[in-house]
C-alpha atoms as a PDB file:
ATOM      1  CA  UNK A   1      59.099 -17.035   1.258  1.00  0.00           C
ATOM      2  CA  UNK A   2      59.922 -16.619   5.105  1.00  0.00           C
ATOM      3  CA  UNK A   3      57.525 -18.144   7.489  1.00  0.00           C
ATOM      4  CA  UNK A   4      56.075 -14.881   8.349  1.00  0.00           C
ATOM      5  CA  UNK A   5      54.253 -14.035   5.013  1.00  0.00           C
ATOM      6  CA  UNK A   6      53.339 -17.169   4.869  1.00  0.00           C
ATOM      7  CA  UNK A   7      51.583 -16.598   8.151  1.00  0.00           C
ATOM      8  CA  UNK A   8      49.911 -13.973   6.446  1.00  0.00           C
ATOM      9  CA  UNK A   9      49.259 -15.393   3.612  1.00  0.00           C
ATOM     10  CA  UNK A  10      47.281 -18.454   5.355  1.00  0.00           C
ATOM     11  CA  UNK A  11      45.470 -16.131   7.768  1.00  0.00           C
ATOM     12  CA  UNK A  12      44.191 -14.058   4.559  1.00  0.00           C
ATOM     13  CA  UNK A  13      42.497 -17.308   2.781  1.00  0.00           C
ATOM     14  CA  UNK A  14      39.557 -17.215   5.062  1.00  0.00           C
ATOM     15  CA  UNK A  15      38.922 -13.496   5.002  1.00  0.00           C
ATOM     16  CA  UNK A  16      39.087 -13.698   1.077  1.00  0.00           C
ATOM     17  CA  UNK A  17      36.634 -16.622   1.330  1.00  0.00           C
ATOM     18  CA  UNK A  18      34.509 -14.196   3.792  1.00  0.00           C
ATOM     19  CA  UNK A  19      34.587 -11.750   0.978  1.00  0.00           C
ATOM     20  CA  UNK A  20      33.505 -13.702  -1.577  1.00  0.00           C
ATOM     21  CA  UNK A  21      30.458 -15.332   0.435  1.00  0.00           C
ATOM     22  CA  UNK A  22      29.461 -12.058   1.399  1.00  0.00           C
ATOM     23  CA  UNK A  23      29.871 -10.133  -2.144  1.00  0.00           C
ATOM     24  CA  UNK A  24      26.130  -9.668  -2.743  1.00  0.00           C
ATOM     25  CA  UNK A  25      25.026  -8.628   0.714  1.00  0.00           C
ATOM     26  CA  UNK A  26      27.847  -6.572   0.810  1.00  0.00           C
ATOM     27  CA  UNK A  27      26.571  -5.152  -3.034  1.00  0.00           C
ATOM     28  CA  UNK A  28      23.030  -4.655  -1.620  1.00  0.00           C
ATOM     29  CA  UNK A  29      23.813  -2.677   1.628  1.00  0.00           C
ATOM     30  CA  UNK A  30      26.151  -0.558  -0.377  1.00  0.00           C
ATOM     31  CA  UNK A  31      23.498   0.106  -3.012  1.00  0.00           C
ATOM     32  CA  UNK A  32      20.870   0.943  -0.162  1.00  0.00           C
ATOM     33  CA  UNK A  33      23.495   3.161   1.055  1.00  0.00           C
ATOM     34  CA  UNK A  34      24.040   5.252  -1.964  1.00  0.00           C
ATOM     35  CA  UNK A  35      20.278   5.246  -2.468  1.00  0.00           C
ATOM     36  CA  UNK A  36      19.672   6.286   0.979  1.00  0.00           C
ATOM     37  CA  UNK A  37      22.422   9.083   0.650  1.00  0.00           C
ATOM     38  CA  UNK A  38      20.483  10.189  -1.995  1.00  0.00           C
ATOM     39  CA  UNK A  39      17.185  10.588  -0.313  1.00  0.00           C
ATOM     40  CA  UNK A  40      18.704  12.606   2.711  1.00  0.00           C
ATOM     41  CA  UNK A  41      20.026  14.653  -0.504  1.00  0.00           C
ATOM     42  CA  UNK A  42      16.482  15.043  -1.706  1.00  0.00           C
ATOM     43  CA  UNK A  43      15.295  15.952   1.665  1.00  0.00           C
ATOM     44  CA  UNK A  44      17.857  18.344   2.131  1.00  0.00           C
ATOM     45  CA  UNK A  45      17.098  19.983  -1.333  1.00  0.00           C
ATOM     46  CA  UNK A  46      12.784  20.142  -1.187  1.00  0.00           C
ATOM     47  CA  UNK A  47      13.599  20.847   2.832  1.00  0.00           C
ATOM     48  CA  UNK A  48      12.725  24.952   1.616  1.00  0.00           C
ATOM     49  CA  UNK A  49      10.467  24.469  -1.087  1.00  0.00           C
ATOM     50  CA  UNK A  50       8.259  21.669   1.418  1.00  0.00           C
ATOM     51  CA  UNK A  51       8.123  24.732   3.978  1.00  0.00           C
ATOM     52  CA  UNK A  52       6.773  26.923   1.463  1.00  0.00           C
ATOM     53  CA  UNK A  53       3.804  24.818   0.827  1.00  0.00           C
ATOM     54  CA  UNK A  54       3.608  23.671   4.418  1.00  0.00           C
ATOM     55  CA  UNK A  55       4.971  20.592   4.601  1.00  0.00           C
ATOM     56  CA  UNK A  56       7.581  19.678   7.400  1.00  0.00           C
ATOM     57  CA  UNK A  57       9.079  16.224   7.059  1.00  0.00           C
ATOM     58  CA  UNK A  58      12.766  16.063   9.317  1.00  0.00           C
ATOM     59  CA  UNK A  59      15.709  15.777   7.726  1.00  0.00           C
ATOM     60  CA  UNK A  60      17.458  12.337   9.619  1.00  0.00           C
ATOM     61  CA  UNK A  61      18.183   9.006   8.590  1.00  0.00           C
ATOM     62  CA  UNK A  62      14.926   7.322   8.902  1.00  0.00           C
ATOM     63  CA  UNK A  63      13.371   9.304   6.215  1.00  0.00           C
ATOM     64  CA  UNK A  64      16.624   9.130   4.003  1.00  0.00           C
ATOM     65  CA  UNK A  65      15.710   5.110   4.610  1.00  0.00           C
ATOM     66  CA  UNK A  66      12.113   5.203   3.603  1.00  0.00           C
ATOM     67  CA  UNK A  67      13.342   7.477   0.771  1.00  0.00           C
ATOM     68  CA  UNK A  68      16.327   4.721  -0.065  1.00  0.00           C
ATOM     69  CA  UNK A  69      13.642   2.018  -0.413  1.00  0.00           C
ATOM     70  CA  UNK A  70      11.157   3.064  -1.599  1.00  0.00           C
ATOM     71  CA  UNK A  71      11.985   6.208  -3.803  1.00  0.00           C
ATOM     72  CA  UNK A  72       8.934   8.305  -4.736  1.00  0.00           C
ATOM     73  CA  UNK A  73       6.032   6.624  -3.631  1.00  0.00           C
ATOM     74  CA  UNK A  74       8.071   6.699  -0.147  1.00  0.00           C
ATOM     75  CA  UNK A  75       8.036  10.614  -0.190  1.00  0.00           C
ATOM     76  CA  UNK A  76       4.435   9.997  -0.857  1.00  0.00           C
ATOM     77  CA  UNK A  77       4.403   7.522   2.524  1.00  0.00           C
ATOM     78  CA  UNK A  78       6.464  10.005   4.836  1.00  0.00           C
ATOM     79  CA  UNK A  79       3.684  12.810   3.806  1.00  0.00           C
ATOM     80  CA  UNK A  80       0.953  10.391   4.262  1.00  0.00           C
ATOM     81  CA  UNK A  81       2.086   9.628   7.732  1.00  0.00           C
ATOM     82  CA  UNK A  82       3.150  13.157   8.810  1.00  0.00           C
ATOM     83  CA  UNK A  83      -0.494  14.093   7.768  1.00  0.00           C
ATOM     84  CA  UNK A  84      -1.881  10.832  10.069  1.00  0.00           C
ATOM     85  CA  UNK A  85      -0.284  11.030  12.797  1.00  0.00           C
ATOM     86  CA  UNK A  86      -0.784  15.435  12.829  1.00  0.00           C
ATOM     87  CA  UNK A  87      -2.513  16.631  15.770  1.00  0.00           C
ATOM     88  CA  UNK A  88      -5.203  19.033  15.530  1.00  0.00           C
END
């Protein structure tokens, strides 16, 4: 083993223990992730049907959030909110 690799080897140790500390966190914001992916994918598919009925919620990543977190009843918040904060 040459000194080099060993180098390496050493400076790895801490990032590994980095990794390990940080698993869950790093579980949970990938999970939110895929979950908020999947609400700008919702938005994105009900984006014609919602003009349709008249309903105009943006497509951006602050929806795909609320979406992310809260699922359904969140769709149910964004509409809420859009209707609140409408002006006349």
């Amino acid at each position: 083993m040459s000194i080099a690799s060993f180098g390496w080897s050493v400076a790895l140790l801490p990032v590994l223990f980095g990794l390990f500390l940080l698993r869950r966190p790093i579980g949970r914001l990938l999970h939110l992730s895929v979950r908020s992916l999947g609400g700008l994918a919702a938005l994105v598919l009900l984006s014609p049907a919602a003009k349709l009925l008249g309903v105009t919620l943006g497509i951006n990543w602050l929806n795909a959030l609320v979406l992310g977190l809260l699922g359904v009843p969140g769709f149910g918040l964004l509409l809420m909110l859009q209707w609140l904060l409408q002006t006349p």
